[in-house]
Protein backbone atom coordinates (compact mmCIF):
# COMPACT_ATOMS: atom_id res chain seq x y z
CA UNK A 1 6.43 -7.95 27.95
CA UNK A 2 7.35 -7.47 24.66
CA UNK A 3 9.71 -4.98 22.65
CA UNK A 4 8.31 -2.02 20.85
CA UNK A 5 8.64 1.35 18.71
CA UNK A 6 5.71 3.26 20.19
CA UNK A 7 4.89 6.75 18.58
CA UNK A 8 3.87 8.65 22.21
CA UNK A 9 3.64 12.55 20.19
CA UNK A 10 2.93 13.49 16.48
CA UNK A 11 6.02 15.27 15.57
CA UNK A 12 8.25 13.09 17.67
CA UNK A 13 10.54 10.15 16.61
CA UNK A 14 9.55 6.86 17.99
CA UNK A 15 10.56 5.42 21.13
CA UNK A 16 12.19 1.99 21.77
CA UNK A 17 10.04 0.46 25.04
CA UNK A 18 9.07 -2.73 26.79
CA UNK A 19 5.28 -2.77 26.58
CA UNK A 20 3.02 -5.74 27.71
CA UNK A 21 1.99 -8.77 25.14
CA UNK A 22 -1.36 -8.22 24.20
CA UNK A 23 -3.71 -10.73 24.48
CA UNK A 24 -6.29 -12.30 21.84
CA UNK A 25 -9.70 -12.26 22.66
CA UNK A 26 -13.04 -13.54 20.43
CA UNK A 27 -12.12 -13.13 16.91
CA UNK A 28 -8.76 -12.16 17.34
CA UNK A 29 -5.09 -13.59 16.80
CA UNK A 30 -1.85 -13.25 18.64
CA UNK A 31 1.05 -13.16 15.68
CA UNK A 32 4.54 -13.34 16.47
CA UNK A 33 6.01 -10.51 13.96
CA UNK A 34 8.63 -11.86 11.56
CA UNK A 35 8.84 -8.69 9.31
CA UNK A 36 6.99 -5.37 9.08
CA UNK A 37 6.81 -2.99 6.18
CA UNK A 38 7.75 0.73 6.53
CA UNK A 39 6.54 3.10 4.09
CA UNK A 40 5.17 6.99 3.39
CA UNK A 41 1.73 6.19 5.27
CA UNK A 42 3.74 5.73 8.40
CA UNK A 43 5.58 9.06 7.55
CA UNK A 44 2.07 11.07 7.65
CA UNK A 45 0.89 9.10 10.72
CA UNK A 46 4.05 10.44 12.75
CA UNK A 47 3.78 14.04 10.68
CA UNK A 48 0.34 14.14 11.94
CA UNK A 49 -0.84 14.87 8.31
CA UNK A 50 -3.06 11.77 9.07
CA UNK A 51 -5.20 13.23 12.10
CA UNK A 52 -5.90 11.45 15.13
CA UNK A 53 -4.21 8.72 15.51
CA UNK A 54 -4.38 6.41 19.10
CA UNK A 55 -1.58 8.08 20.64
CA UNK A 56 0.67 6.03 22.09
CA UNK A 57 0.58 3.89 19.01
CA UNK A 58 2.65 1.27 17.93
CA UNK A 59 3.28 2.53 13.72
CA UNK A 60 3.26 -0.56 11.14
CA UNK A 61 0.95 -2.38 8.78
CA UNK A 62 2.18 -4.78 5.62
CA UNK A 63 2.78 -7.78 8.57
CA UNK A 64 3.73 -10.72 7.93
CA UNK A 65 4.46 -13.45 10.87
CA UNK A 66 2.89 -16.72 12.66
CA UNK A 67 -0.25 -17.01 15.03
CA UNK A 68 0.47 -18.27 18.56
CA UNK A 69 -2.37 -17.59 20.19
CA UNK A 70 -6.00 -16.98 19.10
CA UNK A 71 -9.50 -16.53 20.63
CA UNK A 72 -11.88 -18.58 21.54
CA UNK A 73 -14.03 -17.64 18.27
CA UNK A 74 -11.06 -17.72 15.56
CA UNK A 75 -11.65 -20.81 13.49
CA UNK A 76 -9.91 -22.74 10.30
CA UNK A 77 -6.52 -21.09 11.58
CA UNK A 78 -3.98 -22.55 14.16
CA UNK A 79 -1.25 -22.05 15.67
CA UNK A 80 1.74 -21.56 13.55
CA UNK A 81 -0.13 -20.42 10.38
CA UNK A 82 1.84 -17.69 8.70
CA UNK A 83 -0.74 -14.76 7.73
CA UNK A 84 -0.67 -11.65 6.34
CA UNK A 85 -1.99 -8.31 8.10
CA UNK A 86 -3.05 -5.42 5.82
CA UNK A 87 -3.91 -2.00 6.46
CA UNK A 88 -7.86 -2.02 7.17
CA UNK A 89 -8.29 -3.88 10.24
CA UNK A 90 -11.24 -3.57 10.77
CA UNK A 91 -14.95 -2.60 9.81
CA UNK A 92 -18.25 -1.99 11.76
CA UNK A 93 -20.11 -4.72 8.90
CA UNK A 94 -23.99 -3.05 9.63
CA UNK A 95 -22.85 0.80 7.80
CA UNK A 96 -24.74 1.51 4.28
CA UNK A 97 -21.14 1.28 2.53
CA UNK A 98 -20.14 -2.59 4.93
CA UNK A 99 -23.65 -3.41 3.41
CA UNK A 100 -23.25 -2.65 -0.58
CA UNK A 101 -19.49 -4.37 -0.35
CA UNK A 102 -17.75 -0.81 -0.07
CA UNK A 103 -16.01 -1.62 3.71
CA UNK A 104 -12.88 0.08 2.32
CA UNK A 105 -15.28 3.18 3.47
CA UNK A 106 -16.88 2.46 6.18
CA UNK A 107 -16.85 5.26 8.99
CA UNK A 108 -16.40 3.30 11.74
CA UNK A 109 -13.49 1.08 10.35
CA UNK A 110 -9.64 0.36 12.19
CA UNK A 111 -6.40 0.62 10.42
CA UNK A 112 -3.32 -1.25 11.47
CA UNK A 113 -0.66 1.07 12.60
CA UNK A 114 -3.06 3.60 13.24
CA UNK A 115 -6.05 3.60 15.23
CA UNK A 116 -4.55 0.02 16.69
CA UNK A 117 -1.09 -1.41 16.97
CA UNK A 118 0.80 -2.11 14.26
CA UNK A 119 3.26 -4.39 13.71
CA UNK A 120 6.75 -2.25 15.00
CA UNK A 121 7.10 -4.69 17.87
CA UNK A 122 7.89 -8.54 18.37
CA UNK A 123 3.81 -9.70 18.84
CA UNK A 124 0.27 -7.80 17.03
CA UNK A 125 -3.43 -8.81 17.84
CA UNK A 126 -5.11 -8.93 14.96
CA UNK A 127 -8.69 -9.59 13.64
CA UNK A 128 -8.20 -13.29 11.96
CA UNK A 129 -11.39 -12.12 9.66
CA UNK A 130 -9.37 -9.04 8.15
CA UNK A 131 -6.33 -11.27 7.43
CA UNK A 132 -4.80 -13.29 4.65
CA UNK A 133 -3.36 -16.39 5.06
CA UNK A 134 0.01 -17.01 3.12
CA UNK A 135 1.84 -19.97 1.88
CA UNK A 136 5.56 -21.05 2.66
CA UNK A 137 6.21 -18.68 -0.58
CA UNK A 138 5.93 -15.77 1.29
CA UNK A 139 7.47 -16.18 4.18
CA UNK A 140 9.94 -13.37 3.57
CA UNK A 141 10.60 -9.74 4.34
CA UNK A 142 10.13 -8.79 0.42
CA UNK A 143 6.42 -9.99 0.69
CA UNK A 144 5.72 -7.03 3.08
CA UNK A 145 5.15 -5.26 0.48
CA UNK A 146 2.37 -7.28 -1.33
CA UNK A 147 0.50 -5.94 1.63
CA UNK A 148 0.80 -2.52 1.32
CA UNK A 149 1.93 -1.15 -1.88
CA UNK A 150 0.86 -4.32 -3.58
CA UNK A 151 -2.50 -4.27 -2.44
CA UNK A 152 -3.12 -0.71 -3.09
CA UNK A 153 -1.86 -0.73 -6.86
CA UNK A 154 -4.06 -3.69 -7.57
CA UNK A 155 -7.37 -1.96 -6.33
CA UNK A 156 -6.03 1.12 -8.30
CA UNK A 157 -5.33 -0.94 -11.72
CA UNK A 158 -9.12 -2.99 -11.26
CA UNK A 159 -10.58 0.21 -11.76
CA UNK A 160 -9.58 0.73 -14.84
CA UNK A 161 -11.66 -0.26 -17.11
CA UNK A 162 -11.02 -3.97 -18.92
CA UNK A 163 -10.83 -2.68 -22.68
CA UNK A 164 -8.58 0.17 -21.72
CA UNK A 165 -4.92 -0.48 -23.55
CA UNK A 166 -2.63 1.71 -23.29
CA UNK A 167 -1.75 2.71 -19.29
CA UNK A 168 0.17 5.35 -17.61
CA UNK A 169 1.85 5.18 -14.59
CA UNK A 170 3.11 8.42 -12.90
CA UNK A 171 5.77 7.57 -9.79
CA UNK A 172 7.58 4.50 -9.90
CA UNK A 173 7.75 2.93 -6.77
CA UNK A 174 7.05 -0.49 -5.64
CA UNK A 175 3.30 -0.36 -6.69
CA UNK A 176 4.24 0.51 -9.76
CA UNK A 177 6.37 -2.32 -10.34
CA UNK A 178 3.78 -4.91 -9.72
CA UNK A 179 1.57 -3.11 -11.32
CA UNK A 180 3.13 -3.40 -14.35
CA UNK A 181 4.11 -7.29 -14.42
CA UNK A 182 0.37 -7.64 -14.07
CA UNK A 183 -0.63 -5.46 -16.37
CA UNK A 184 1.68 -6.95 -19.06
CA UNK A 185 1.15 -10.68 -18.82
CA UNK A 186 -2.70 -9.23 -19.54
CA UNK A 187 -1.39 -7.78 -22.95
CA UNK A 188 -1.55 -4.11 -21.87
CA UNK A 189 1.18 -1.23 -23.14
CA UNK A 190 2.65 0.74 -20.12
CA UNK A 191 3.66 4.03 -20.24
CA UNK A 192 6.07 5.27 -17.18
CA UNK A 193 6.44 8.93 -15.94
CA UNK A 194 9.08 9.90 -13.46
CA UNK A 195 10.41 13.34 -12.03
CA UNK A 196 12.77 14.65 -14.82
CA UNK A 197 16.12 13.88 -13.13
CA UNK A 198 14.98 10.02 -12.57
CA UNK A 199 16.60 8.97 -15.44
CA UNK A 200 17.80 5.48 -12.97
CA UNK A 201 13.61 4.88 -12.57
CA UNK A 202 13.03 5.49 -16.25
CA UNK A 203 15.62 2.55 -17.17
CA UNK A 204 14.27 0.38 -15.02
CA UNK A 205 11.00 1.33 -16.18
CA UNK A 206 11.95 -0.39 -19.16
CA UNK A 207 14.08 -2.89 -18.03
CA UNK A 208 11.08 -4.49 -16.83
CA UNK A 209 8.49 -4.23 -19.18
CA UNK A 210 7.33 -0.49 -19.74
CA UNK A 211 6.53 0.17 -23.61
CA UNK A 212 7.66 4.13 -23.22
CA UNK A 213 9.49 6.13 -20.07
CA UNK A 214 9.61 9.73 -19.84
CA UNK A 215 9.59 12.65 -17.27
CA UNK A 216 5.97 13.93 -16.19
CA UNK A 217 6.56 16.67 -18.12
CA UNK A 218 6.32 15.02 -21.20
CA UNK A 219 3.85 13.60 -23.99
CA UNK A 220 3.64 10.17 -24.11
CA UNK A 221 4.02 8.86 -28.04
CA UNK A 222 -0.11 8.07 -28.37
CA UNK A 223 -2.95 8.47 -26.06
CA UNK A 224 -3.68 6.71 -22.92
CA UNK A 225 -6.72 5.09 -22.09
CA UNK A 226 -6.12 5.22 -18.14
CA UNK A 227 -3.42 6.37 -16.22
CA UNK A 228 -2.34 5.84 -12.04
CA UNK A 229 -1.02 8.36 -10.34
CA UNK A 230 1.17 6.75 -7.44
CA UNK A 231 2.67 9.89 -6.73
CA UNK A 232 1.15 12.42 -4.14
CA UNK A 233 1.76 15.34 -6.18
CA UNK A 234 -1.56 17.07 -7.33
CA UNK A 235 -0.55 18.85 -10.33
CA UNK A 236 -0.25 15.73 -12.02
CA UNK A 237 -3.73 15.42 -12.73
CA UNK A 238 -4.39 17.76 -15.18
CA UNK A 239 -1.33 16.59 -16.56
CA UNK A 240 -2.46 13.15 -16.98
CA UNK A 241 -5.76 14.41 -17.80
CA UNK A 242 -3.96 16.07 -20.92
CA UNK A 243 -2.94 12.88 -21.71
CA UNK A 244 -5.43 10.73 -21.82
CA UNK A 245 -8.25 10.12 -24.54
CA UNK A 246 -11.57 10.82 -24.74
CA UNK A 247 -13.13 8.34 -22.05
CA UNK A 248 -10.03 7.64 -20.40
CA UNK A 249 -9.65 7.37 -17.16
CA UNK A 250 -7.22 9.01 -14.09
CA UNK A 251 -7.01 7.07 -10.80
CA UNK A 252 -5.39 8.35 -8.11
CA UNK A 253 -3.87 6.07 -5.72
CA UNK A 254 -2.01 8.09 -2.81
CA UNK A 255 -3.42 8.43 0.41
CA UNK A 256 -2.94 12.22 0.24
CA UNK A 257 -1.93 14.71 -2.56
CA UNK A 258 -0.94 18.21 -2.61
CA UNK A 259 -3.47 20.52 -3.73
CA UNK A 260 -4.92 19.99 -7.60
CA UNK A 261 -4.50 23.33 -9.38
CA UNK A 262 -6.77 25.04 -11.64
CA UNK A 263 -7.23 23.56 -15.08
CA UNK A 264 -9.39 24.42 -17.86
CA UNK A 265 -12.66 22.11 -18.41
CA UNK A 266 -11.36 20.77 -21.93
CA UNK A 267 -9.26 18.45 -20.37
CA UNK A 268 -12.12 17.17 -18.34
CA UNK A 269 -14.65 17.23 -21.37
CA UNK A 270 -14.98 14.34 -23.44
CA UNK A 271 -16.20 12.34 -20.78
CA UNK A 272 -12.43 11.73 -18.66
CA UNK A 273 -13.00 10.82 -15.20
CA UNK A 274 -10.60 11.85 -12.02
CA UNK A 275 -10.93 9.23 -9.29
CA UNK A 276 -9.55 9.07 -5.97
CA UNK A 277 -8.13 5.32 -4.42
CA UNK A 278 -9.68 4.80 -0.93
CA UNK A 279 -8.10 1.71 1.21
CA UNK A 280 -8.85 -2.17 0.26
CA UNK A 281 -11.84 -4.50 0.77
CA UNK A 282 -11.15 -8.14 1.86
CA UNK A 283 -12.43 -8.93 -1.11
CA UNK A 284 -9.24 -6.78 -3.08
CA UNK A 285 -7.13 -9.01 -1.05
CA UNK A 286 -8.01 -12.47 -1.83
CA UNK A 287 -8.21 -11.56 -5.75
CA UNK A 288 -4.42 -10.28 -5.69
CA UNK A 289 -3.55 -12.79 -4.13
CA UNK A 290 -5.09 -15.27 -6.32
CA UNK A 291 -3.69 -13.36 -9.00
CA UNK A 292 -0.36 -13.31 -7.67
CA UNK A 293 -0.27 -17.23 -8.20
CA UNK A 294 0.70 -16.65 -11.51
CA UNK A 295 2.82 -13.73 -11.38
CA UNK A 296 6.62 -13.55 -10.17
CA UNK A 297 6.88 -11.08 -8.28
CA UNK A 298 10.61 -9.96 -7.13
CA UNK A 299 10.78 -6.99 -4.80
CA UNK A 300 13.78 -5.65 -3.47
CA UNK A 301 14.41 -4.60 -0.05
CA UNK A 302 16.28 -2.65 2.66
CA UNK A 303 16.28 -4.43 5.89
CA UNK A 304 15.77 -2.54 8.74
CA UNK A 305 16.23 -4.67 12.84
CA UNK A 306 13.14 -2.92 15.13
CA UNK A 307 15.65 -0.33 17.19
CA UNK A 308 16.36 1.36 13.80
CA UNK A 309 12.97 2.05 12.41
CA UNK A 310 14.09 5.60 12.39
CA UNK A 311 16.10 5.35 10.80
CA UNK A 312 14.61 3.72 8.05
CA UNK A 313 11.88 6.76 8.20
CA UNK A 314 14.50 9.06 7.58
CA UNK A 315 16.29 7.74 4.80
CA UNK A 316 12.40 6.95 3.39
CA UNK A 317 11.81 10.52 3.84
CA UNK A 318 14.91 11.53 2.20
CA UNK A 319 14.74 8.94 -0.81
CA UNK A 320 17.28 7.28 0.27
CA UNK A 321 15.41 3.96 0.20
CA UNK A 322 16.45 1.49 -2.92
CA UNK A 323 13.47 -0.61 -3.03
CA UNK A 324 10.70 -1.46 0.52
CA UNK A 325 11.95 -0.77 4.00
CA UNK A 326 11.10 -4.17 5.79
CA UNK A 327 11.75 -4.58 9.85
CA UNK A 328 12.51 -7.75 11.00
CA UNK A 329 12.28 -9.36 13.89
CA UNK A 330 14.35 -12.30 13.44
């Protein structure tokens, strides 16, 4: 047996239980959790703003810990690798989008936390082809992250296109952050927008690399060629679409987003493009990571042990979180 935080009802908070090991089967892996991340997807899995989840569930994806058991199909990993286990856990591999290298879409896929355990407990099965093997670097609770927030703001910055120079970034949270070490060492101007009263975020904005930080409110000093929204308020995009040039381009990266309201066509016109962030391909993954060999990346962290997960969603839901809520197991 093994402990766990298992969400039994939407709505509810979770509840502390002895549940049995699982076991690893075929492709699978049996990791001993070291650290799990806690962030806002959690929050709309146990809102029930993401619908039908497995109920009970054990919450929990950004995993990082060793393998101490795997299938009998599972090969170049052992026991006592440390690996990384990401949101999309799964795909079908035979759907129209699995075939044209879109498996961040697929209709039949599994998500970690979700529609299978997650990583709120002391052991998670995982499938070894969905996850990343780390290095001795990461083996801490700030790396979480890199698996959640990290991966998402990377897929959300490679869509933008190469040329583009000048970026926005509205909300800035731990995707953000990355984000913009990235997008600097590549020679690109950044351009933060916070709520009005963050004046703490817009310092640190600029503390650590942004060229310009403002409130969302406000007109950046020249146009933008692309701009993120990390924040999962809708009326930001016709904001940002005032804000960016002809051709420029608005991504948004939050798994959910309050309703868009009306906005004339002129911002649209000129040939601006609104696009929507959908999940991460295996293939996202491995190119952050490879990335990330060249990046420091230091992400701070509130450490959470597994009885107190929520509390860590509260104080997330409240704000009250300075930097990634990490559970450890350890």
């Amino acid at each position: 047996m093994m402990h766990a935080m298992v969400l039994e009802k939407v709505g509810l908070p979770l509840v502390y239980k002895d549940i049995p090991v699982p076991v690893a089967k075929g492709f699978q892996v049996l990791i001993k959790v070291k650290a799990c991340g806690v962030c806002q997807t959690d929050l709309l899995i146990i809102d029930g703003e993401l619908t039908c989840p497995k109920l009970p569930v054990v919450p929990g994806h950004g995993i990082i810990g060793r393998i101490v058991c795997k299938g009998a199909t599972v090969g170049n990993f052992y026991n006592g690798d440390l690996v990384g286990v990401p949101w999309l856990g799964h795909t079908c591999g035979y759907c129209k989008f699995c075939l044209e290298g879109k498996e961040n879409l697929c209709d039949k896929a599994s998500f970690t936390g979700y529609t299978m355990n997650g990583g709120f407990a002391e052991y998670v099965i995982a499938d070894i082809r969905f996850c990343i093997g780390l290095g001795a670097e990461y083996d801490s609770p700030s790396a979480t992250a890199l698996l959640c927030t990290g991966l998402i703001g990377y897929r959300s910055f490679s869509m933008i296109e190469v040329s583009a120079k000048n970026i926005g970034i509205y909300g800035f949270g731990q995707a953000a952050q990355i984000i913009t070490r990235i997008a600097k060492l590549q020679g690109k101007r950044l351009f933060a927008f916070t709520r009005e009263t963050d004046k703490e975020a817009q310092i640190f904005a600029l503390r650590i690399g942004a060229d310009w930080a403002g409130s969302s409110n406000e007109s950046p000093p020249e146009k933008l060629d692309a701009a993120i929204i990390f924040a999962p308020e809708g009326e930001l995009i016709p904001k940002a679409l005032m804000n960016v040039d002809k051709g420029g381009q608005v991504i948004c990266a939050a798994i959910q987003m309050t309703d868009v309201p009306a906005f004339p066509y002129h911002l649209l016109w000129g040939e601006r493009s609104v696009r929507s962030v959908t999940n991460t391909t295996r293939q996202d993954n491995a190119a952050f990571f490879e990335l990330l060999k060249n990046i420091p990346v230091h992400i701070q962290t509130e450490i959470f042990e597994l009885k107190q997960v929520n509390d860590a969603i509260l104080k997330i839901r409240h704000g009250k979180v300075k930097g990634s809520a990490v559970l450890i197991m350890e």
